[in-house]
C-alpha atoms as a PDB file:
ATOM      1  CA  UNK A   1       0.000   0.000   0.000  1.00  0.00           C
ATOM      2  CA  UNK A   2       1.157   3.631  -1.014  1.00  0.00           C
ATOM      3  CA  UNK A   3       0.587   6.398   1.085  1.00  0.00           C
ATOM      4  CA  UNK A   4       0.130  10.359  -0.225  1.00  0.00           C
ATOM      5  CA  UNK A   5      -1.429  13.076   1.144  1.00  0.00           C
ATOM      6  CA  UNK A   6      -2.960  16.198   0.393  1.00  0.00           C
ATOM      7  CA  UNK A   7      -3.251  19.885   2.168  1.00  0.00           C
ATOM      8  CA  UNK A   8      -6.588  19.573   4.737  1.00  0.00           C
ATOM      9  CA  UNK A   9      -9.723  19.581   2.959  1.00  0.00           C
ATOM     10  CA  UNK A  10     -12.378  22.365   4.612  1.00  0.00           C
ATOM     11  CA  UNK A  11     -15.482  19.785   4.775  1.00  0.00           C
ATOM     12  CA  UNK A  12     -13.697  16.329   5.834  1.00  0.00           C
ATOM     13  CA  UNK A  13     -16.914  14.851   5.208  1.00  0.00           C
ATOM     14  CA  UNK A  14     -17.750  16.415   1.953  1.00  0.00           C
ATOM     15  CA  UNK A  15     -17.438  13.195  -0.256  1.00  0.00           C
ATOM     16  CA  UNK A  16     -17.501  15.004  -3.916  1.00  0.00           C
ATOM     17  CA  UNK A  17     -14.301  17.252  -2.210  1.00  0.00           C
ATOM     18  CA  UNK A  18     -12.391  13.872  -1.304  1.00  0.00           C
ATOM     19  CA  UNK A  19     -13.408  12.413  -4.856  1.00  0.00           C
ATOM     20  CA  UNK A  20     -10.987  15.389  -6.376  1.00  0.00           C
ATOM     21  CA  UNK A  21      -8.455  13.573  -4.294  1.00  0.00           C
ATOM     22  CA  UNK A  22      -8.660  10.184  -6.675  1.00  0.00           C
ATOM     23  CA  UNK A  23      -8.019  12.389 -10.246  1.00  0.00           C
ATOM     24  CA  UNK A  24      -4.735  11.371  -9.848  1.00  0.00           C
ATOM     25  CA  UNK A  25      -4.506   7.645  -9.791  1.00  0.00           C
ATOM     26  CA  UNK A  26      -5.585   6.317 -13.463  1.00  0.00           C
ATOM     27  CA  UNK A  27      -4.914   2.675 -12.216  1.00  0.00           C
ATOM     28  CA  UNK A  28      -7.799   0.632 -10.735  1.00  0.00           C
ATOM     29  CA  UNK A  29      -6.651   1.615  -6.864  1.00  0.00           C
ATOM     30  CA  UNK A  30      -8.846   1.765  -3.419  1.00  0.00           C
ATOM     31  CA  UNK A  31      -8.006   4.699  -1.535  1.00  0.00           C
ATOM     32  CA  UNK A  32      -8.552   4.728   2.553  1.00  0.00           C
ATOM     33  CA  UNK A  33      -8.534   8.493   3.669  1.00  0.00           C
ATOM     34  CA  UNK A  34      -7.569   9.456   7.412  1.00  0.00           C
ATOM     35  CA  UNK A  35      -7.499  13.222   7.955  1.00  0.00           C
ATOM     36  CA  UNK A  36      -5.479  15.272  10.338  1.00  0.00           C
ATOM     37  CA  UNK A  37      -5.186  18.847  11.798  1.00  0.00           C
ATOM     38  CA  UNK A  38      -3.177  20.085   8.542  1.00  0.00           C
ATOM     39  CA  UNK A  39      -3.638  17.241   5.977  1.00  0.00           C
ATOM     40  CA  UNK A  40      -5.498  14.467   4.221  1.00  0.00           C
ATOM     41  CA  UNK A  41      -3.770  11.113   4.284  1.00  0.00           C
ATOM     42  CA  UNK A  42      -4.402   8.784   1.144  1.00  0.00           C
ATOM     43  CA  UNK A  43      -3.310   5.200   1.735  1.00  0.00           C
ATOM     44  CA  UNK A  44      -3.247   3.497  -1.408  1.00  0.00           C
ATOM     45  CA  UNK A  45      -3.563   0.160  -2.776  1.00  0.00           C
ATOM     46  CA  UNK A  46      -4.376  -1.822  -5.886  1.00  0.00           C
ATOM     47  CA  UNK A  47      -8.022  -2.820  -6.412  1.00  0.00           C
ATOM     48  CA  UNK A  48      -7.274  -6.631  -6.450  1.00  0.00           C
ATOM     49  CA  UNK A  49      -8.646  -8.100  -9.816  1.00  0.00           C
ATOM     50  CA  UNK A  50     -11.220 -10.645  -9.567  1.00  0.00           C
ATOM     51  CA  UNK A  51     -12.838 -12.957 -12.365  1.00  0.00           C
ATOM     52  CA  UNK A  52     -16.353 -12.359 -11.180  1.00  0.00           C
ATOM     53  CA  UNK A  53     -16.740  -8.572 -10.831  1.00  0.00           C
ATOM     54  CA  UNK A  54     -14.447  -5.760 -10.016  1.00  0.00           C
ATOM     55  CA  UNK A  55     -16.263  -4.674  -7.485  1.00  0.00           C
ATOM     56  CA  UNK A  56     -15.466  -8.253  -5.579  1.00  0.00           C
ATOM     57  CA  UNK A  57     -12.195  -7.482  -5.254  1.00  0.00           C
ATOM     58  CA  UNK A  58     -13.442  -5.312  -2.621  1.00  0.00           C
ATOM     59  CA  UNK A  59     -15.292  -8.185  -0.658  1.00  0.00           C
ATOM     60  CA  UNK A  60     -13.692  -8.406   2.980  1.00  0.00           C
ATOM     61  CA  UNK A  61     -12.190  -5.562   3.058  1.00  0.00           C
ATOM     62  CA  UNK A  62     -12.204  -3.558   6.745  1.00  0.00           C
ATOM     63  CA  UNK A  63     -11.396   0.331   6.845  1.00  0.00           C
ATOM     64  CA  UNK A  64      -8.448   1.571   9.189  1.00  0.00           C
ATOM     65  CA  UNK A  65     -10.753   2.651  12.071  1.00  0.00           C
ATOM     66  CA  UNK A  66      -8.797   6.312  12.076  1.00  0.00           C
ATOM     67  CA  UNK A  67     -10.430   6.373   8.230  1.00  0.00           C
ATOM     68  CA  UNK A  68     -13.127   9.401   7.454  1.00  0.00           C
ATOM     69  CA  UNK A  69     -13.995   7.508   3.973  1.00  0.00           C
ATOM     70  CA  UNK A  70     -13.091   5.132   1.541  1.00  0.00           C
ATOM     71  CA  UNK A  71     -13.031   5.241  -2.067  1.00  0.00           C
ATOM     72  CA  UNK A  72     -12.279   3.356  -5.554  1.00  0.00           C
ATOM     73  CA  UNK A  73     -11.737   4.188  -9.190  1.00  0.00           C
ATOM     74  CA  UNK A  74     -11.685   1.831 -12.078  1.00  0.00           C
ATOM     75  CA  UNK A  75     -12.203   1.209 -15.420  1.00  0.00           C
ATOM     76  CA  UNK A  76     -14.815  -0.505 -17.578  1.00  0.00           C
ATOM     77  CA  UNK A  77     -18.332  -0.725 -18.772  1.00  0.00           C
ATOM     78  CA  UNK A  78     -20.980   1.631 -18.326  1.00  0.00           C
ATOM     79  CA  UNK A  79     -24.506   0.498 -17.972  1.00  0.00           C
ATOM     80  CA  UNK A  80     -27.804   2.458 -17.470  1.00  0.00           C
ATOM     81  CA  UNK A  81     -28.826   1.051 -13.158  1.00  0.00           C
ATOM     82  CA  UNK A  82     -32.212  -0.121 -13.849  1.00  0.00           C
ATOM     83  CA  UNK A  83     -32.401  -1.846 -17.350  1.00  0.00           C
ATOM     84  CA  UNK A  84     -28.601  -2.856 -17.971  1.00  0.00           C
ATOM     85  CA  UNK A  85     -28.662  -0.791 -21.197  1.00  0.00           C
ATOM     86  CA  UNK A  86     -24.759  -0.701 -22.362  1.00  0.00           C
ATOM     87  CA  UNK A  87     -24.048   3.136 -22.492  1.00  0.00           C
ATOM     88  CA  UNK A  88     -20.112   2.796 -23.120  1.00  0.00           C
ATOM     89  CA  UNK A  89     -17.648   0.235 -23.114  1.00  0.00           C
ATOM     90  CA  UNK A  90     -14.686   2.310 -22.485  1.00  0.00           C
ATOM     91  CA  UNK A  91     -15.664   4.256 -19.415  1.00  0.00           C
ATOM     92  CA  UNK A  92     -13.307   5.213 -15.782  1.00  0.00           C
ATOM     93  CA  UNK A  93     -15.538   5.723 -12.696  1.00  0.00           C
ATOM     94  CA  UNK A  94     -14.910   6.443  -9.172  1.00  0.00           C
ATOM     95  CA  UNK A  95     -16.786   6.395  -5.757  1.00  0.00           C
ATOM     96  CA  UNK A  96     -16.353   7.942  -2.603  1.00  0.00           C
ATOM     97  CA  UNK A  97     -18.162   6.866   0.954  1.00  0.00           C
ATOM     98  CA  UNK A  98     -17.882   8.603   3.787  1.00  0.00           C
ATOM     99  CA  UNK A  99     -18.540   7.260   7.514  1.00  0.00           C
ATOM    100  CA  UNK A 100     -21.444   8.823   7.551  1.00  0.00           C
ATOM    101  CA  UNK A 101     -22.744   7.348   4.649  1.00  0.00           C
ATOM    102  CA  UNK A 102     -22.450  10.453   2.309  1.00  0.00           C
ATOM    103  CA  UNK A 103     -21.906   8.963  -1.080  1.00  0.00           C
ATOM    104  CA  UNK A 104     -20.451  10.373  -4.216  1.00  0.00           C
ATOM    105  CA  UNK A 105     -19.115   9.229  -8.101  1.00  0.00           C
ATOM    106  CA  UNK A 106     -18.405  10.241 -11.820  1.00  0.00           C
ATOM    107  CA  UNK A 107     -18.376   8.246 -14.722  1.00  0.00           C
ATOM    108  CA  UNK A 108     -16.479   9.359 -17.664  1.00  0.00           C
ATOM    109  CA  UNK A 109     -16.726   8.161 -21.040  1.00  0.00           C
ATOM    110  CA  UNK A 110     -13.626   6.994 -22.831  1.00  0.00           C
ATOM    111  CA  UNK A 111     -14.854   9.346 -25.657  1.00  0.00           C
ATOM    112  CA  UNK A 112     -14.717  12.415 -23.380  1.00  0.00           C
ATOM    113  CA  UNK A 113     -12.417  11.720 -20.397  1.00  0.00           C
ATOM    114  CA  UNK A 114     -12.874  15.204 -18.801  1.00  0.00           C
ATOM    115  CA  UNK A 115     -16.750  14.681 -19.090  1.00  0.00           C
ATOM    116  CA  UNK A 116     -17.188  13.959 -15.795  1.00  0.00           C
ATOM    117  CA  UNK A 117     -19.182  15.312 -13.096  1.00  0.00           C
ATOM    118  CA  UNK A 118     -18.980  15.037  -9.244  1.00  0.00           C
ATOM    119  CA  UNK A 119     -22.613  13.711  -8.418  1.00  0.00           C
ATOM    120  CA  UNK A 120     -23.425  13.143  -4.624  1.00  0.00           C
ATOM    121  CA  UNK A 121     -25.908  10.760  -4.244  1.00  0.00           C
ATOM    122  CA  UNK A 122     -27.792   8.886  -6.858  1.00  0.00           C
ATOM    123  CA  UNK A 123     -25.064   6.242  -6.680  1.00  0.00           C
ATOM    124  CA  UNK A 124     -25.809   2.310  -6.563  1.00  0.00           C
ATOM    125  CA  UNK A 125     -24.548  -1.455  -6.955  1.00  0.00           C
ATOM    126  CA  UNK A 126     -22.204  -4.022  -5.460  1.00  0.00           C
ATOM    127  CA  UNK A 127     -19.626  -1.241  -5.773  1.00  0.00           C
ATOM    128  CA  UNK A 128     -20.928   1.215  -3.893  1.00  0.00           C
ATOM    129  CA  UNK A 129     -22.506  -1.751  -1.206  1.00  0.00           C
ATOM    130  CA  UNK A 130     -18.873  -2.557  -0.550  1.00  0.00           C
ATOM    131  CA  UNK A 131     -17.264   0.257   0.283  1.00  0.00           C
ATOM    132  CA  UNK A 132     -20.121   0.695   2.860  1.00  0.00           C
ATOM    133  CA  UNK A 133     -19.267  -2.650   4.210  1.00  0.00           C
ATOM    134  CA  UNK A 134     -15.732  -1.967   4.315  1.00  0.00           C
ATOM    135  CA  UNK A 135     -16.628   1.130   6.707  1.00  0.00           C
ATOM    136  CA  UNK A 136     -19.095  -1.185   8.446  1.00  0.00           C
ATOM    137  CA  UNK A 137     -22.031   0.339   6.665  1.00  0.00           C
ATOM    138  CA  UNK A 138     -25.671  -1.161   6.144  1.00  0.00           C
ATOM    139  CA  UNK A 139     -25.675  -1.105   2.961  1.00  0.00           C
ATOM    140  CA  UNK A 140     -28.175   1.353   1.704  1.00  0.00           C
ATOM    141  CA  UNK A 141     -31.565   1.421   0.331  1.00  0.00           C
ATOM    142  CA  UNK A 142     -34.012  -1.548   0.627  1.00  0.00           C
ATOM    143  CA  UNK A 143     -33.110  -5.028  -0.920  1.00  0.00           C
ATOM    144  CA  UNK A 144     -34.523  -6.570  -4.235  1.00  0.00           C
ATOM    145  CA  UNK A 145     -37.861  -7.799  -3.781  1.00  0.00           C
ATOM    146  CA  UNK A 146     -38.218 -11.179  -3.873  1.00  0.00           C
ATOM    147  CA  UNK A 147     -40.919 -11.297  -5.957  1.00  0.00           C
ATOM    148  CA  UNK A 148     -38.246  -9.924  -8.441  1.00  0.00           C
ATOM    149  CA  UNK A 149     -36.095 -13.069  -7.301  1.00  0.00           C
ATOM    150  CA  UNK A 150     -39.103 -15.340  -8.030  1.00  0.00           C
ATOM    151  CA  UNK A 151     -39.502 -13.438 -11.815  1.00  0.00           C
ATOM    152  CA  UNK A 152     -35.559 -14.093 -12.232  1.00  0.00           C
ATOM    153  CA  UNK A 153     -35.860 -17.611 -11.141  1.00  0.00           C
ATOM    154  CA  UNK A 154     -38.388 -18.137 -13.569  1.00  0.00           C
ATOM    155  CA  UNK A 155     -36.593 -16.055 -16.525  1.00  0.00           C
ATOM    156  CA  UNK A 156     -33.710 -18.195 -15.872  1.00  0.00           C
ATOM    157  CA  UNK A 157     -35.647 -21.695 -16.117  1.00  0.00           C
ATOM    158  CA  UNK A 158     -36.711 -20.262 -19.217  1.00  0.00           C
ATOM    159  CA  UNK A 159     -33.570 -19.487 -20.515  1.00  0.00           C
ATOM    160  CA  UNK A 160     -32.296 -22.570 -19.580  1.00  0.00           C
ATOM    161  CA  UNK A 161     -35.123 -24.135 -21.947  1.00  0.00           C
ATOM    162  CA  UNK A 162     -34.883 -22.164 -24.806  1.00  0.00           C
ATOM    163  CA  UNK A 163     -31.152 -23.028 -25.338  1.00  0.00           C
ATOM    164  CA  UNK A 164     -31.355 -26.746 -25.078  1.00  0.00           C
ATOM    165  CA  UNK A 165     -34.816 -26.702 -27.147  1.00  0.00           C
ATOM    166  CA  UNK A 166     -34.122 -23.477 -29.628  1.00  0.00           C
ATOM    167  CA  UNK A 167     -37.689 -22.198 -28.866  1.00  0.00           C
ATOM    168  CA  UNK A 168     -39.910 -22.122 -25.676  1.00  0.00           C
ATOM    169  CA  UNK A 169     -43.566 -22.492 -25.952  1.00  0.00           C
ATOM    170  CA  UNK A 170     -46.483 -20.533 -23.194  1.00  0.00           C
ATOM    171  CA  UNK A 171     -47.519 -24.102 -21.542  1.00  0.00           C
ATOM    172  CA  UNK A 172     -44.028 -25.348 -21.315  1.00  0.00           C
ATOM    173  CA  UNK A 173     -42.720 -22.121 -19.617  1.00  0.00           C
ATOM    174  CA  UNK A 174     -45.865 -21.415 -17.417  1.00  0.00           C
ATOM    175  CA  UNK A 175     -44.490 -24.821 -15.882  1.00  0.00           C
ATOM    176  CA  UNK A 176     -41.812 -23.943 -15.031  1.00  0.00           C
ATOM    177  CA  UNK A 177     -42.906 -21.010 -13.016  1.00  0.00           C
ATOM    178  CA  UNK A 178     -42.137 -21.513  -9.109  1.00  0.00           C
ATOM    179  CA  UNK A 179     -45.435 -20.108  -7.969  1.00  0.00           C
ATOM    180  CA  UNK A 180     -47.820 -22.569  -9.796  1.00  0.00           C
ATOM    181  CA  UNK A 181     -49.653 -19.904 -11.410  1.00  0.00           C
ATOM    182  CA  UNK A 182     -52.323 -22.543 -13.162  1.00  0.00           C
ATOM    183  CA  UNK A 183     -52.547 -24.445 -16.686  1.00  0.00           C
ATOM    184  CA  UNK A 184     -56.246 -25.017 -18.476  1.00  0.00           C
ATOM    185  CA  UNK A 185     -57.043 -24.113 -21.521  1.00  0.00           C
ATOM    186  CA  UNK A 186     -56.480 -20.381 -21.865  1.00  0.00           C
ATOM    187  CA  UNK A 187     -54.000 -20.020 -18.897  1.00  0.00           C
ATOM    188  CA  UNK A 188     -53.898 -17.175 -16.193  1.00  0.00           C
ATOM    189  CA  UNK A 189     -54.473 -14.015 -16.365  1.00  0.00           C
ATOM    190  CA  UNK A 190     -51.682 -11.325 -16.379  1.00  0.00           C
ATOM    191  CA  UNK A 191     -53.364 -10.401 -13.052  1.00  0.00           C
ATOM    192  CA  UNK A 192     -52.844 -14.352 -12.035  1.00  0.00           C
ATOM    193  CA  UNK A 193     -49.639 -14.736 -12.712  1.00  0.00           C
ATOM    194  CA  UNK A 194     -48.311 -11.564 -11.066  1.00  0.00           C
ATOM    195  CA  UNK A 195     -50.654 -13.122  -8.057  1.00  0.00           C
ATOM    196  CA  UNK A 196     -48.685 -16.275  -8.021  1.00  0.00           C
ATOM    197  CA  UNK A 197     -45.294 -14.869  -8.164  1.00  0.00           C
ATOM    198  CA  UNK A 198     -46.271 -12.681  -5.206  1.00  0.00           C
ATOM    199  CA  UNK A 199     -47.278 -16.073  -3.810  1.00  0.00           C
ATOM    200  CA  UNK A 200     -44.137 -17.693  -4.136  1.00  0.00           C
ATOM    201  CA  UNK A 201     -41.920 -14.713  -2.570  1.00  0.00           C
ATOM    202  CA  UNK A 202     -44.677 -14.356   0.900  1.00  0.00           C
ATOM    203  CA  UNK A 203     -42.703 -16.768   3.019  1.00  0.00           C
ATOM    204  CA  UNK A 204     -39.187 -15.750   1.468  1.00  0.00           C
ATOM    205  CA  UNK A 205     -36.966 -13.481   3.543  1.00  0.00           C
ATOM    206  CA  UNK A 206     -33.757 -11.995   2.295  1.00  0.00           C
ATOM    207  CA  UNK A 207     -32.303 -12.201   5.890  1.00  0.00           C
ATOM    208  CA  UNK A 208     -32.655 -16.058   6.626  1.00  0.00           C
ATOM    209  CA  UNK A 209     -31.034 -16.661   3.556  1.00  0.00           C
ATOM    210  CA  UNK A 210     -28.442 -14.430   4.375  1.00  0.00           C
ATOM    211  CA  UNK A 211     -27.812 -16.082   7.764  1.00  0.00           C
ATOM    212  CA  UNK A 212     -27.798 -19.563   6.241  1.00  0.00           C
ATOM    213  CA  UNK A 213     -25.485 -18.339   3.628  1.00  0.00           C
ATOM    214  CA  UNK A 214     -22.737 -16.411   6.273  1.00  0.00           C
ATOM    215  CA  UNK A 215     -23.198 -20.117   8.425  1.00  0.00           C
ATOM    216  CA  UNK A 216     -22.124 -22.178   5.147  1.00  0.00           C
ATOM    217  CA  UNK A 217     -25.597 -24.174   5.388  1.00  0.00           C
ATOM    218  CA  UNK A 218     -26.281 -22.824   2.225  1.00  0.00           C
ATOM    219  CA  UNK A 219     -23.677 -22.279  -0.707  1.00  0.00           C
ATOM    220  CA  UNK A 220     -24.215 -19.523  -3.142  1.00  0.00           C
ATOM    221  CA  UNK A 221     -23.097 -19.142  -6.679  1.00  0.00           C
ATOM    222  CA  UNK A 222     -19.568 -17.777  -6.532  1.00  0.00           C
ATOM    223  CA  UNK A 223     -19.177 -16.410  -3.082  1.00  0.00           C
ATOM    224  CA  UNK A 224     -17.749 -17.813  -0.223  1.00  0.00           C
ATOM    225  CA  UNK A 225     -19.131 -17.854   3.401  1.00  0.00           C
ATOM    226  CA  UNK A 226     -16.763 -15.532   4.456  1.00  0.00           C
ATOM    227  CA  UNK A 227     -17.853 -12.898   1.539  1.00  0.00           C
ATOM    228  CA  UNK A 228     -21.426 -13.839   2.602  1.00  0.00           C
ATOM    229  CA  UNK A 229     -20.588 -13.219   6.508  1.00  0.00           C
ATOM    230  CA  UNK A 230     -18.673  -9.731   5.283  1.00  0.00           C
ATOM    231  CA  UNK A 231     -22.191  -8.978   3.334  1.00  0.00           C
ATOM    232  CA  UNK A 232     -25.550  -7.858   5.222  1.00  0.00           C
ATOM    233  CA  UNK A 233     -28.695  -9.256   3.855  1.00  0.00           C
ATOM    234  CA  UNK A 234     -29.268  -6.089   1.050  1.00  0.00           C
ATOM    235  CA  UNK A 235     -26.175  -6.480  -0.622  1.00  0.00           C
ATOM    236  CA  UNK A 236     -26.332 -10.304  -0.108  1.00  0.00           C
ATOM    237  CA  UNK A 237     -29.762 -10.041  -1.848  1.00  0.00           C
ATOM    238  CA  UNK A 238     -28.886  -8.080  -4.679  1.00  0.00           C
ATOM    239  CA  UNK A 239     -25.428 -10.209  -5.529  1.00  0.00           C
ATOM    240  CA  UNK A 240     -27.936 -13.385  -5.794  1.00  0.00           C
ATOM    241  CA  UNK A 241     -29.853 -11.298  -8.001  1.00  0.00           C
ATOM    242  CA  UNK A 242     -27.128 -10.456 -10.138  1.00  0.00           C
ATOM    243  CA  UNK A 243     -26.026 -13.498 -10.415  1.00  0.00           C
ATOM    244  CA  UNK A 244     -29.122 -14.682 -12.710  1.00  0.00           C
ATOM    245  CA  UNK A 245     -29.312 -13.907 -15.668  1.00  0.00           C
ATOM    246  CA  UNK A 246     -30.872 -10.402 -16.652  1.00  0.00           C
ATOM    247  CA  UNK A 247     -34.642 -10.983 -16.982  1.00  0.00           C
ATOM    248  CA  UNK A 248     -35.248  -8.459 -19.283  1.00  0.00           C
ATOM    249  CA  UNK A 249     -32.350  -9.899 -21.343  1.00  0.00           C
ATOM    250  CA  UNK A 250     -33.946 -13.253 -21.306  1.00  0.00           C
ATOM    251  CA  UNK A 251     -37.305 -11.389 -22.973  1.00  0.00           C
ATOM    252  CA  UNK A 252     -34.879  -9.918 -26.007  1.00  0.00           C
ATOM    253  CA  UNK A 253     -33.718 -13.702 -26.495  1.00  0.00           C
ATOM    254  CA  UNK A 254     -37.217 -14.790 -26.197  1.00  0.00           C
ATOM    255  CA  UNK A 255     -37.888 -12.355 -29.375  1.00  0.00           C
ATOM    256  CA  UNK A 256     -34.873 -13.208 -30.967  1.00  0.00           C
ATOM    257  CA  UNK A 257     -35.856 -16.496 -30.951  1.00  0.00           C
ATOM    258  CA  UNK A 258     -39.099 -15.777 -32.307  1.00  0.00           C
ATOM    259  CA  UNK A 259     -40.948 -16.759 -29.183  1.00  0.00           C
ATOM    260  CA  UNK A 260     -43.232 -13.519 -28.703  1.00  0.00           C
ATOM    261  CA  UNK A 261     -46.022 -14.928 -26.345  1.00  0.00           C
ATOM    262  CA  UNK A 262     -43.505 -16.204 -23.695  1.00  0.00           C
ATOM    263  CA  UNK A 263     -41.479 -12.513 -23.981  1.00  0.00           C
ATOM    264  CA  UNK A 264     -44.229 -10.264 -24.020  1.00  0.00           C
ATOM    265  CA  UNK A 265     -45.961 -12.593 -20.605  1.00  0.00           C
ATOM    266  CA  UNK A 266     -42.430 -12.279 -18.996  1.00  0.00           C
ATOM    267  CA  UNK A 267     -42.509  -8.426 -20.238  1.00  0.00           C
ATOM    268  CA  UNK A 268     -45.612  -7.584 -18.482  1.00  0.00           C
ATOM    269  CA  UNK A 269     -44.750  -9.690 -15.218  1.00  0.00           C
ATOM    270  CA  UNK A 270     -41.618  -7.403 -14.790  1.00  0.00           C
ATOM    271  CA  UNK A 271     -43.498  -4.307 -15.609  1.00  0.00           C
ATOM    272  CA  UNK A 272     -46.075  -5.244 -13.041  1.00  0.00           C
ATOM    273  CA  UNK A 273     -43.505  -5.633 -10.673  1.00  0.00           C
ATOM    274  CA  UNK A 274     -41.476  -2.651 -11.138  1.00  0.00           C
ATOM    275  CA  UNK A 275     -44.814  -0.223 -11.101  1.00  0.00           C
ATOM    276  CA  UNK A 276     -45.329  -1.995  -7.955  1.00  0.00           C
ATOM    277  CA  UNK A 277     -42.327  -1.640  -6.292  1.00  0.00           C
ATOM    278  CA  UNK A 278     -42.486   2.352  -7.771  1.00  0.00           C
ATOM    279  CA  UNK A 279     -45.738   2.917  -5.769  1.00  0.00           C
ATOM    280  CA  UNK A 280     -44.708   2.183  -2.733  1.00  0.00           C
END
């Protein structure tokens, strides 16, 4: 680990401030910052690469306990946060948390690297869940719901079917659903089947799982117990999510595949969820 440091900052806890502070360091790096009386300490290190993410890299980390904030920068691909939409494949980004849980970032595009602007707030992903953890953070907002989990789980089955049979008929994938929305001869409703995927998610809780996952009773795809012990149960929940294949992703292969009943049923289920999960 390097260590620089910098003149005292006038708001220690101003996170867009102590992002300036990372300009410098065009390599993939994690930056712990302890402040004194006259100066800002920057102790340096590489972000350690990992096949899965970059962001794991980050996973069991622990913050200097004389550190105001934490921070990363790193290079790669740019995706819109809520449909996965690939904005630019050549983009550096960095993040800032503070131990109070002030959060800012930029993204710059690879086309325009002086693009970028400090944004405080607004911020969100394993990225950002991390360096919360690694200040012993909750990580913040609310965790996927699992209604969304049961509509992944289902996309995924799906998916799963289409590539071993090239196409993917309405009965065959209603059958696979986990919440048994129904068969007969027309099928359910729109209304039914977002019914029976609520059904299926009642008795789930993201925090059971969590525990039997940081115990080793349970494994999960590509994390140890110790990551899922380092984890709470929100950024637990939404690595599980990630780790399925994107749902709405699944509906373009659906079309692709010619398959427009199954995509546009799948379509609707996730739009019914997401206006749900808007209203409240």
């Amino acid at each position: 680990m390097a260590n620089r440091s910098h003149p005292a900052v006038a708001d220690r806890d101003d996170p867009c401030t102590l992002l300036g502070l990372l300009e410098d360091f065009p390599e993939p790096v994690v930056v712990g910052f302890r402040p004194t009386r006259r100066r800002v300490e920057l102790h340096v290190a590489p972000l350690p690469p990992d096949a899965r993410t970059g962001a794991a890299g980050l996973f069991g980390l622990t913050a200097d306990p004389g550190w105001s904030a934490v921070g990363v920068a790193f290079a790669g691909r740019a995706r819109q946060l809520r449909s996965g939409t690939l904005l630019d494949d050549r983009s550096s980004a960095a993040v800032v948390v503070t131990r109070s849980g002030r959060c800012a970032s930029w993204v710059r595009s690879g086309d325009d690297p002086t693009g970028g602007e400090r944004v405080e707030g607004g911020a969100g992903g394993i990225v950002v869940d991390a360096l919360h953890r690694i200040l012993g953070l909750p990580s913040p907002g609310e965790p996927p719901s699992p209604a969304l989990l049961a509509a992944t789980v289902w996309a995924h089955e799906i998916l799963e079917l289409l590539l071993i049979d090239g196409s993917v008929g309405w009965e065959d994938a209603l059958a696979l659903h986990p919440g048994e929305p129904g068969a007969g001869p027309v099928g359910p409703s729109d209304e039914m089947l977002l019914e029976a995927t609520r059904r299926f998610a009642a008795d789930f809780d993201w925090a059971a799982m969590h525990a039997r996952a940081a115990s080793g009773a349970v494994p999960v795809h590509e994390l140890t117990t110790r990551e899922a012990a380092w984890m709470d149960a929100t950024m637990f929940a939404r690595w599980v999510i990630g780790s399925l294949p994107d749902p709405f992703a699944v509906v373009d292969a659906l079309r692709g595949h010619q398959c427009h009943e199954v995509a546009g049923r799948l379509e609707a289920l996730l739009a019914a969820l997401d206006a749900g999960a808007t209203a409240r």
